[in-house]
PDB file of N, CA and C in Angstrom:
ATOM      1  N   UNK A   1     -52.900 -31.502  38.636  1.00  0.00           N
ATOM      2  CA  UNK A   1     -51.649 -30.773  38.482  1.00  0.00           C
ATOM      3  C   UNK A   1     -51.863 -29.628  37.503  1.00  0.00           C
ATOM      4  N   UNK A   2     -50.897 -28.763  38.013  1.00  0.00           N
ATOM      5  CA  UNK A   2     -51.187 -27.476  36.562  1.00  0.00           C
ATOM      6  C   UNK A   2     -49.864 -27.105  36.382  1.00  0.00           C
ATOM      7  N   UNK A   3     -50.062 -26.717  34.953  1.00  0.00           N
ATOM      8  CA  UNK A   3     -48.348 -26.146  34.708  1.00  0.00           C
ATOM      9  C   UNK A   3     -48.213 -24.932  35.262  1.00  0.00           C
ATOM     10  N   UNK A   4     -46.930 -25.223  35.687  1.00  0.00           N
ATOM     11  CA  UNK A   4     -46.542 -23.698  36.386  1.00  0.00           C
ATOM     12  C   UNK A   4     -45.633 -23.166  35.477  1.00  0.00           C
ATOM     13  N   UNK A   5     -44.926 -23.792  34.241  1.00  0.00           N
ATOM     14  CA  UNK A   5     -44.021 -22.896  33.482  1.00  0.00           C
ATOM     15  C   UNK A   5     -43.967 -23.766  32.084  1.00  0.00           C
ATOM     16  N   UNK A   6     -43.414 -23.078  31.749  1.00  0.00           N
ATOM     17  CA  UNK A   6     -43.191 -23.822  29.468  1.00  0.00           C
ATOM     18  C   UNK A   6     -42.158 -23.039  29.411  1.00  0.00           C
ATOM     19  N   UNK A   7     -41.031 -23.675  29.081  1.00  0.00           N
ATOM     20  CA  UNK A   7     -40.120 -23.149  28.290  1.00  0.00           C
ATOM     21  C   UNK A   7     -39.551 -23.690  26.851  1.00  0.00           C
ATOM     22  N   UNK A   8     -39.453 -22.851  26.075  1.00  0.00           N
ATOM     23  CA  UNK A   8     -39.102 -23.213  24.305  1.00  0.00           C
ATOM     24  C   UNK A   8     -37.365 -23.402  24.708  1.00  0.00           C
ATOM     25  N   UNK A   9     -36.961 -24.578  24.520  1.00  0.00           N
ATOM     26  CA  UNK A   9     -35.999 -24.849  24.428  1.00  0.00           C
ATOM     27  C   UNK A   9     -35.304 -24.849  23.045  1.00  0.00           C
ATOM     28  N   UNK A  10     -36.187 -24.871  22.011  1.00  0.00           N
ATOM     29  CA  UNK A  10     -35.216 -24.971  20.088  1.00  0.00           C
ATOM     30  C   UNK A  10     -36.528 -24.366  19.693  1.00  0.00           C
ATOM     31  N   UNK A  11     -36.528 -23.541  18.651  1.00  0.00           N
ATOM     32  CA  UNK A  11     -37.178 -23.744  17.488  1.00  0.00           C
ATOM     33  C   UNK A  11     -36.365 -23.567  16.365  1.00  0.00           C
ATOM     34  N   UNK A  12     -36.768 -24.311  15.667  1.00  0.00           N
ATOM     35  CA  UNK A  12     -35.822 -24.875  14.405  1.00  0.00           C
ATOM     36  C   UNK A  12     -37.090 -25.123  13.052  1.00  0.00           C
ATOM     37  N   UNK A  13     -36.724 -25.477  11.989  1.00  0.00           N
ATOM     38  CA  UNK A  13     -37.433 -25.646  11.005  1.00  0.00           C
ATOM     39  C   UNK A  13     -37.121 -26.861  10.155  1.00  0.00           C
ATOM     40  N   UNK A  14     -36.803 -28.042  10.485  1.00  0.00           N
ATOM     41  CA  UNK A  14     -35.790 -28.965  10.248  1.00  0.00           C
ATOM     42  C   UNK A  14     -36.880 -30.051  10.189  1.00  0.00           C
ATOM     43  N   UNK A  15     -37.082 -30.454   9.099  1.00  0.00           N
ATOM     44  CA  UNK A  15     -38.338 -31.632   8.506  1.00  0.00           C
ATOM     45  C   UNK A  15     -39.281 -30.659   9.288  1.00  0.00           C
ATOM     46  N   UNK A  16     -40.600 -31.768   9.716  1.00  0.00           N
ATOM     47  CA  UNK A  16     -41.281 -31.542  10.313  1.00  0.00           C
ATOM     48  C   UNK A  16     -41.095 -30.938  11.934  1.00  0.00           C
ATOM     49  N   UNK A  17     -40.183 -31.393  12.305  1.00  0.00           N
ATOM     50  CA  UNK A  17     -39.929 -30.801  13.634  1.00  0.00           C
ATOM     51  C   UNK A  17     -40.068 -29.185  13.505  1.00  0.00           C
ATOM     52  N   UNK A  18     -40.508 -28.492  14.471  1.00  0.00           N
ATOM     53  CA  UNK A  18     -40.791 -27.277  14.626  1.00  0.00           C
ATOM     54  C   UNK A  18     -39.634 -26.329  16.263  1.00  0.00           C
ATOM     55  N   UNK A  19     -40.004 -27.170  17.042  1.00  0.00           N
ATOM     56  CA  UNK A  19     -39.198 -27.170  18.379  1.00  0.00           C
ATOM     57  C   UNK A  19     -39.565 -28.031  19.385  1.00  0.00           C
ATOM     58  N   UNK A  20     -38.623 -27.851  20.435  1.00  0.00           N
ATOM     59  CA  UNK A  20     -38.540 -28.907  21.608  1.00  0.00           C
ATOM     60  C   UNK A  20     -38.969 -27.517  22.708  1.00  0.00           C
ATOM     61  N   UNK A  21     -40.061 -28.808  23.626  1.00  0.00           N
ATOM     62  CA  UNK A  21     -40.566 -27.759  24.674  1.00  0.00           C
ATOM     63  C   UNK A  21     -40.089 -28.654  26.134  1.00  0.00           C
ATOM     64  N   UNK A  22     -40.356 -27.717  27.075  1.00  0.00           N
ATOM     65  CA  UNK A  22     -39.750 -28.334  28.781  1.00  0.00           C
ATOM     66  C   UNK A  22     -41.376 -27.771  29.309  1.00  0.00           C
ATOM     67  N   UNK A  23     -42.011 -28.690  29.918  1.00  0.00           N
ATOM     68  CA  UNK A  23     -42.896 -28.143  31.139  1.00  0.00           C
ATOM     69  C   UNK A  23     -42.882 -28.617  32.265  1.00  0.00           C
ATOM     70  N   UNK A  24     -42.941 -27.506  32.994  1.00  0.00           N
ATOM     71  CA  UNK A  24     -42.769 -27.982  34.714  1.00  0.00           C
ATOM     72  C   UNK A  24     -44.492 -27.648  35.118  1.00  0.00           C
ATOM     73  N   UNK A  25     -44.960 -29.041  36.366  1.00  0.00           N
ATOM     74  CA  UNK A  25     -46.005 -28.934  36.540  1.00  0.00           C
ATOM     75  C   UNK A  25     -45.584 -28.490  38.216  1.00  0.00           C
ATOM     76  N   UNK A  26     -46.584 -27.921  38.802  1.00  0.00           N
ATOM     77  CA  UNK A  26     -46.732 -27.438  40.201  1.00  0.00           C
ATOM     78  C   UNK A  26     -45.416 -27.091  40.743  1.00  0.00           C
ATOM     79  N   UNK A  27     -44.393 -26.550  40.029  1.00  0.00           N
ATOM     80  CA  UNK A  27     -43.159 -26.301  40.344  1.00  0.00           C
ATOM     81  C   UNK A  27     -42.255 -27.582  40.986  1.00  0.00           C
ATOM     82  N   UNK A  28     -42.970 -29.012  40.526  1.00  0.00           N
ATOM     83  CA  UNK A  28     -42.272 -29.631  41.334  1.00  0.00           C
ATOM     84  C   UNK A  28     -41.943 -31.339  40.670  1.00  0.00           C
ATOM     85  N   UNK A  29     -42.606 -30.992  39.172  1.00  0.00           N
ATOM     86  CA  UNK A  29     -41.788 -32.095  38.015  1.00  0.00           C
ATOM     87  C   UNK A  29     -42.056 -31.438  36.801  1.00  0.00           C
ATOM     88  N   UNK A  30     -41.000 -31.692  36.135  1.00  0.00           N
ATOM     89  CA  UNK A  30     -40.486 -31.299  34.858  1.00  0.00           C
ATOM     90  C   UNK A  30     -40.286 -32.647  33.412  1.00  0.00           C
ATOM     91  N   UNK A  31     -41.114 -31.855  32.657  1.00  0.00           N
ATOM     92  CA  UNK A  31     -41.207 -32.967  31.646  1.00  0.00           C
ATOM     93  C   UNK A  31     -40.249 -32.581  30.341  1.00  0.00           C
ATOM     94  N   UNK A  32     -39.051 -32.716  29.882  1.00  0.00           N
ATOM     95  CA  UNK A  32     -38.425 -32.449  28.497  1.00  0.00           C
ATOM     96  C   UNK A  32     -38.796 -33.074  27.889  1.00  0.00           C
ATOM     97  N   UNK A  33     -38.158 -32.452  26.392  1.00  0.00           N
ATOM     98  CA  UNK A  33     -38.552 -33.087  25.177  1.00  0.00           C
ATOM     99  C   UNK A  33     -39.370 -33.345  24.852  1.00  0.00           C
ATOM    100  N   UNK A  34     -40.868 -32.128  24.791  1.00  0.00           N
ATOM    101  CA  UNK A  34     -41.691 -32.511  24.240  1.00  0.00           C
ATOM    102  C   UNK A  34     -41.716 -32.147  22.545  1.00  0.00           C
ATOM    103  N   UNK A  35     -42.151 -32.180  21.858  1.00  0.00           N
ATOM    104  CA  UNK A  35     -41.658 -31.761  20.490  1.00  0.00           C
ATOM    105  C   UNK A  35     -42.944 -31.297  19.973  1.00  0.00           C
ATOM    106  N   UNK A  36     -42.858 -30.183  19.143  1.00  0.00           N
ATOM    107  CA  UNK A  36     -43.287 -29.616  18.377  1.00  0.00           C
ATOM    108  C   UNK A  36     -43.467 -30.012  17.174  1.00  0.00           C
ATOM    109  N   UNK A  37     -44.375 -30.413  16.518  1.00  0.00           N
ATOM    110  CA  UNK A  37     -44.288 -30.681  14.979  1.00  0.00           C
ATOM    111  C   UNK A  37     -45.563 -30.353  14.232  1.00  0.00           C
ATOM    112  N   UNK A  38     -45.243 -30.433  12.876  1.00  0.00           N
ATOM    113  CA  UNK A  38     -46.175 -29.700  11.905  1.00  0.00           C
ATOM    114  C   UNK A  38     -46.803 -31.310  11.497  1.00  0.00           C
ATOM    115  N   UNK A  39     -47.985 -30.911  11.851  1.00  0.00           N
ATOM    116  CA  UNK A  39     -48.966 -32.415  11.169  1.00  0.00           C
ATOM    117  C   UNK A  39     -49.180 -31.922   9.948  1.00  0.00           C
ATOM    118  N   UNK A  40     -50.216 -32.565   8.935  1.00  0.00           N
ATOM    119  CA  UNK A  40     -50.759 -32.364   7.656  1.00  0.00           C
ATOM    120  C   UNK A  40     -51.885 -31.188   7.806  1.00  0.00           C
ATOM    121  N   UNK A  41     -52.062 -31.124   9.034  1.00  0.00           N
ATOM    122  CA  UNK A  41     -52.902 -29.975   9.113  1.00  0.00           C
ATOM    123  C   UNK A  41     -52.533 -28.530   9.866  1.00  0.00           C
ATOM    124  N   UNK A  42     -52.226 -29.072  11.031  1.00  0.00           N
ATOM    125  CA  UNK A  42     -51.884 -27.833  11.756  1.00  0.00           C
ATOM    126  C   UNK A  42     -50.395 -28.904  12.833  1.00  0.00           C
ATOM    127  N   UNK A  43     -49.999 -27.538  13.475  1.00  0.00           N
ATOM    128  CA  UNK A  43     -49.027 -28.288  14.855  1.00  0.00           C
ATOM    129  C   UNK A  43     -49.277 -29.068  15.866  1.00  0.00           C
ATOM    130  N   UNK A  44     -48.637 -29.679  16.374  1.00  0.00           N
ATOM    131  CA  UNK A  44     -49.362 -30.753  17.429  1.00  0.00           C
ATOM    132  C   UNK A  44     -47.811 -30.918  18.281  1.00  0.00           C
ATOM    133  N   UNK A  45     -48.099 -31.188  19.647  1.00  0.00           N
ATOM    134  CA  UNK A  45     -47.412 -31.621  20.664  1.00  0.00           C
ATOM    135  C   UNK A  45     -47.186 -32.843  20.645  1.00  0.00           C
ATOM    136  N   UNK A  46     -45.408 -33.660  20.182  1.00  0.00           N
ATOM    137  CA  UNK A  46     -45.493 -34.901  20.772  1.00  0.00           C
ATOM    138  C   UNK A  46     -44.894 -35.090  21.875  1.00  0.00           C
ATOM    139  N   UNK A  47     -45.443 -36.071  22.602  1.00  0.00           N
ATOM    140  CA  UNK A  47     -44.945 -36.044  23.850  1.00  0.00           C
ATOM    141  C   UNK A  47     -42.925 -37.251  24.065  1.00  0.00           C
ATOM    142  N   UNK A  48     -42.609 -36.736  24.939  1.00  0.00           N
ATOM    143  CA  UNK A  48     -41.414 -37.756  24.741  1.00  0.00           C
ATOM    144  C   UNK A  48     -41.264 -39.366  24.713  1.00  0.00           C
ATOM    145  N   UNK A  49     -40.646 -39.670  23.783  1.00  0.00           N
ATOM    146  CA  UNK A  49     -40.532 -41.362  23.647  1.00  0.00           C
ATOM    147  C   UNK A  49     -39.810 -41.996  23.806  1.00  0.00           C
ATOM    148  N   UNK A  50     -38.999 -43.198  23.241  1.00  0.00           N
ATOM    149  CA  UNK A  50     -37.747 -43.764  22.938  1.00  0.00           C
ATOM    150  C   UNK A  50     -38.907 -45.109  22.013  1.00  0.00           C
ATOM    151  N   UNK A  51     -37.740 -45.851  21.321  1.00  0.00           N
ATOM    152  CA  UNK A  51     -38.269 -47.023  20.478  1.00  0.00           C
ATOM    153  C   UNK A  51     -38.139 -48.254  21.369  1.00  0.00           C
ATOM    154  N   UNK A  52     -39.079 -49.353  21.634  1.00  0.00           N
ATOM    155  CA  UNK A  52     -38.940 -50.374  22.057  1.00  0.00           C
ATOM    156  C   UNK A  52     -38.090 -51.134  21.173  1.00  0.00           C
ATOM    157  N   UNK A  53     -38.020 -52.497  21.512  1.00  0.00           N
ATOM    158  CA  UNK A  53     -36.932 -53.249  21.427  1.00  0.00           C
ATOM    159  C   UNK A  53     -38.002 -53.769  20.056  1.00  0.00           C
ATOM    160  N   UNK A  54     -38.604 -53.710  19.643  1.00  0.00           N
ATOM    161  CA  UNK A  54     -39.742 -53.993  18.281  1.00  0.00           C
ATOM    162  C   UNK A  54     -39.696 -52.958  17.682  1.00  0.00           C
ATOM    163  N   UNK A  55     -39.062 -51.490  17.773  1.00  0.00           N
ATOM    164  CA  UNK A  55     -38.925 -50.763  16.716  1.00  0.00           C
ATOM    165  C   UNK A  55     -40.272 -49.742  16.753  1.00  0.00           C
ATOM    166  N   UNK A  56     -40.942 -49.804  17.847  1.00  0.00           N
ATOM    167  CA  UNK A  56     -42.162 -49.283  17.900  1.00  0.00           C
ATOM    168  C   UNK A  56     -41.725 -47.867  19.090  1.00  0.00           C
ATOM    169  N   UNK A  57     -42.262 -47.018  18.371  1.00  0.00           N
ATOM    170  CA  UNK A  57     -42.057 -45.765  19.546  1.00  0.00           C
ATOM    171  C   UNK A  57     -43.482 -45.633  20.112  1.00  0.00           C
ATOM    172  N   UNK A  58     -42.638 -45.733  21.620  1.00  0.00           N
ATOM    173  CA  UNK A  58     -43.881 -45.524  22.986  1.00  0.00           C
ATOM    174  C   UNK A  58     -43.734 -44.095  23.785  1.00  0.00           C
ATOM    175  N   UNK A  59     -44.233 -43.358  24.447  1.00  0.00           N
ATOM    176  CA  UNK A  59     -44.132 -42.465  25.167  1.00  0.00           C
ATOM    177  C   UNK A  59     -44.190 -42.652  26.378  1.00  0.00           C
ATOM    178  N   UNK A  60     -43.087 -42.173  26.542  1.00  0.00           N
ATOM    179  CA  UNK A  60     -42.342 -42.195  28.390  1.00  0.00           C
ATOM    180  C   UNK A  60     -43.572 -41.529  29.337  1.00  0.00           C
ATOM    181  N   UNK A  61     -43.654 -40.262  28.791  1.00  0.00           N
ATOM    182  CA  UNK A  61     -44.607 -40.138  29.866  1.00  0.00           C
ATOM    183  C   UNK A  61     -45.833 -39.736  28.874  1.00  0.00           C
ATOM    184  N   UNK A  62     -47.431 -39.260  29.554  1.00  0.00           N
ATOM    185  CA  UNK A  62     -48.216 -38.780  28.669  1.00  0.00           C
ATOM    186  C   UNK A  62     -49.350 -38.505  29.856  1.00  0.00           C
ATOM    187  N   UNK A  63     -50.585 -37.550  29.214  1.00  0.00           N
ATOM    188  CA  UNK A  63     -51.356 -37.309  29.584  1.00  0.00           C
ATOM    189  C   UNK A  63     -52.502 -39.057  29.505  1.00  0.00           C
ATOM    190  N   UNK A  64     -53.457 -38.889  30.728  1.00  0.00           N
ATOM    191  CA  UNK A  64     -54.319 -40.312  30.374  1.00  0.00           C
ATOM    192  C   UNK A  64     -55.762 -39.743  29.678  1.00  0.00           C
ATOM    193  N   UNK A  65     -56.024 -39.012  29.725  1.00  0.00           N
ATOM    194  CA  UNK A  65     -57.478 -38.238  29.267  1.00  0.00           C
ATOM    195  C   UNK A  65     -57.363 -37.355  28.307  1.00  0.00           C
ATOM    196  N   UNK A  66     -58.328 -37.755  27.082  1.00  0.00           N
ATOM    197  CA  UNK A  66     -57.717 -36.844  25.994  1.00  0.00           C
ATOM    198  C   UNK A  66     -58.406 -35.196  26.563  1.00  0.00           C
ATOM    199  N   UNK A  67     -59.166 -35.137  27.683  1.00  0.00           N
ATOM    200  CA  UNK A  67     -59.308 -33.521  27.711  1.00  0.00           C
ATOM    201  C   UNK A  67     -57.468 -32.883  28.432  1.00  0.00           C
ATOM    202  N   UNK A  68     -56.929 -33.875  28.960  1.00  0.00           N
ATOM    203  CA  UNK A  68     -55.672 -33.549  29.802  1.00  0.00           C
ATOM    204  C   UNK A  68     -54.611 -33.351  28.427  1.00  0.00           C
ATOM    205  N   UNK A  69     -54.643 -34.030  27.682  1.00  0.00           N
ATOM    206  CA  UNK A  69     -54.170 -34.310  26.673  1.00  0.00           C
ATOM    207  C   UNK A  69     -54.059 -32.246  26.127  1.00  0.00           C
ATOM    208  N   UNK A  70     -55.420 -32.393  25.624  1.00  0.00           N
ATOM    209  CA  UNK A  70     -55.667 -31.367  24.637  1.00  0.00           C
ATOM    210  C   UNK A  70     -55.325 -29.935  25.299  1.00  0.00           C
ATOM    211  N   UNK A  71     -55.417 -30.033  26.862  1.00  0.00           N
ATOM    212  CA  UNK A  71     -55.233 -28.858  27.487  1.00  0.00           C
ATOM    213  C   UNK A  71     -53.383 -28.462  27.569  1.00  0.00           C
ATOM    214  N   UNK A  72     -52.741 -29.505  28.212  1.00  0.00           N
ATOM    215  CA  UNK A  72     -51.918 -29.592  27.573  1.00  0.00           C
ATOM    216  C   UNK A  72     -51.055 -28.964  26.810  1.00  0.00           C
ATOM    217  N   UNK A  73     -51.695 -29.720  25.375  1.00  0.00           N
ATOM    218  CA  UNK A  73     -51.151 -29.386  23.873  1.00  0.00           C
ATOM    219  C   UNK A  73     -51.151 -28.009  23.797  1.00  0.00           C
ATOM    220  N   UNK A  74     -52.953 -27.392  24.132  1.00  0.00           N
ATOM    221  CA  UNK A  74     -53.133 -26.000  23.586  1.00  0.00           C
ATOM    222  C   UNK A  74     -51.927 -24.853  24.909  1.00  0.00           C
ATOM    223  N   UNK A  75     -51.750 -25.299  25.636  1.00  0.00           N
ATOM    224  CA  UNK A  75     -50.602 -24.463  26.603  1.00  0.00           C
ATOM    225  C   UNK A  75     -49.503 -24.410  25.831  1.00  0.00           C
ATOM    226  N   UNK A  76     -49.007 -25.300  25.499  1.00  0.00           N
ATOM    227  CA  UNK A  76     -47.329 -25.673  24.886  1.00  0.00           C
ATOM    228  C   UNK A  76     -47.431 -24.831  23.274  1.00  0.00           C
ATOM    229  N   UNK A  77     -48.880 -25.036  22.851  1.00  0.00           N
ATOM    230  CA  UNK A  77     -48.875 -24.208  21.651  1.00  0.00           C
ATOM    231  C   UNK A  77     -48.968 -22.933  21.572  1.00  0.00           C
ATOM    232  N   UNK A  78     -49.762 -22.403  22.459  1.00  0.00           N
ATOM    233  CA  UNK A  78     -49.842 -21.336  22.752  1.00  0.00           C
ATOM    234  C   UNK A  78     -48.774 -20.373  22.763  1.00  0.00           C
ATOM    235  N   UNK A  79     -47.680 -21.024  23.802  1.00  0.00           N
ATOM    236  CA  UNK A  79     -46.494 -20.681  24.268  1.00  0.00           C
ATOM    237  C   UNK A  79     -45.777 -20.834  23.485  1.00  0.00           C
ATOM    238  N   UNK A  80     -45.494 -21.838  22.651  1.00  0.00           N
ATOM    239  CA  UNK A  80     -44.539 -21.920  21.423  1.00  0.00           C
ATOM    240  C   UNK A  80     -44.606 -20.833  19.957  1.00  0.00           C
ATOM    241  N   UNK A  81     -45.970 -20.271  20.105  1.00  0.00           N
ATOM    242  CA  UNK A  81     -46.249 -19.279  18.762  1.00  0.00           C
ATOM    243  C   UNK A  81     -46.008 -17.810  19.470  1.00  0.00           C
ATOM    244  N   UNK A  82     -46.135 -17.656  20.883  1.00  0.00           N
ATOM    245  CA  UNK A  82     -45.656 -16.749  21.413  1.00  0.00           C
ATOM    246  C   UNK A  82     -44.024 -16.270  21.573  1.00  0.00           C
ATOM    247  N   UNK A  83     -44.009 -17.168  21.752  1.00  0.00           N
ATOM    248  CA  UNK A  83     -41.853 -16.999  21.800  1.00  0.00           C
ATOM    249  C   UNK A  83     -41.589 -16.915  19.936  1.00  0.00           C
ATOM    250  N   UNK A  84     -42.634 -17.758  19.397  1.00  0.00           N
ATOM    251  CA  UNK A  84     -41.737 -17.440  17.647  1.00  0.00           C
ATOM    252  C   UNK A  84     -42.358 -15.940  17.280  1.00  0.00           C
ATOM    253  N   UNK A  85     -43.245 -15.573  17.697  1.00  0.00           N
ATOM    254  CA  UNK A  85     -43.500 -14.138  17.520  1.00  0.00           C
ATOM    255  C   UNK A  85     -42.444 -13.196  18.117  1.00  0.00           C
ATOM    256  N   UNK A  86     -42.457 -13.597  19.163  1.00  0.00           N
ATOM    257  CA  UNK A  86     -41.614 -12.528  20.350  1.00  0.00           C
ATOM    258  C   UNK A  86     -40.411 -12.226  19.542  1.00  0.00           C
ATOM    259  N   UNK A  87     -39.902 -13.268  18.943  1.00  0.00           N
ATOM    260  CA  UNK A  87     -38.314 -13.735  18.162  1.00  0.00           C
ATOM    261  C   UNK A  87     -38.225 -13.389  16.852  1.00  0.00           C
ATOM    262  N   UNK A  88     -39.779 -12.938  16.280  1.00  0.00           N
ATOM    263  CA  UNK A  88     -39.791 -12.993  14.939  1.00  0.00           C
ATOM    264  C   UNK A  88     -39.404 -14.038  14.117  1.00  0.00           C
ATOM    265  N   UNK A  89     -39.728 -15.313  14.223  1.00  0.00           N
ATOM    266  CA  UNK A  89     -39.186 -16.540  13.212  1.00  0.00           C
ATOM    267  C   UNK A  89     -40.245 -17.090  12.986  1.00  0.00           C
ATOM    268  N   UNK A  90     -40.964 -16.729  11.942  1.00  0.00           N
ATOM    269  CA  UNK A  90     -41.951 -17.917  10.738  1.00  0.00           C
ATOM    270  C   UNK A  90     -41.629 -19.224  11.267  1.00  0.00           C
ATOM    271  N   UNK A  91     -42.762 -20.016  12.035  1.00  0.00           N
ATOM    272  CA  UNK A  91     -42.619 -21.071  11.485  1.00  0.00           C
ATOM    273  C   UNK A  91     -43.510 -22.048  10.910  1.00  0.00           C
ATOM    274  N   UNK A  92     -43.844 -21.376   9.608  1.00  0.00           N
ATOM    275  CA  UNK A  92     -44.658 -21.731   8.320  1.00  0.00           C
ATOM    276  C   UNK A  92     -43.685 -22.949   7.528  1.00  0.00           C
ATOM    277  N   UNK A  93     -44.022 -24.165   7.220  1.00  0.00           N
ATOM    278  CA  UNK A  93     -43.128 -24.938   6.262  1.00  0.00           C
ATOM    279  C   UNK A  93     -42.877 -24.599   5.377  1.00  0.00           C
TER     280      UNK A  93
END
């Protein structure tokens, strides 16, 4: 599958959260809520979750291969520093 689109749905500066992203793959599924956040080092893509009934957060959906993973991430990031440029909004902590 390949993404056919990214859209920045928030960027915000609110804790660690950075923004919420939407990607649609082959024009023909769409993944929300992926989130944006500032690690201890740099930004990272989380993917969407909810908490099990143990209090443990799992992810609904996800990549299975960390190269799928990383390719991914670097799209959504890519795209996410592009729209905060485009917009002019720092988002430095």
């Amino acid at each position: 599958m390949e993404i056919s689109g990214i859209k920045i749905r928030k960027i915000t500066n609110i804790g660690r959260l950075r923004g919420i992203v939407s990607v649609t793959f082959d024009d023909v599924l769409a993944v929300h809520d992926i989130k944006v956040v500032q690690g201890e080092r740099r930004l990272f893509a989380a993917m969407p979750s909810r908490r099990d009934e143990n209090g443990i957060y799992r992810d609904i959906v996800h990549p299975i291969t960390a190269t799928a993973r990383a390719d991914i991430e670097n799209r959504i990031l890519r795209a996410f520093e592009e729209e905060c440029i485009r917009r002019g909004i720092s988002i430095d902590s």
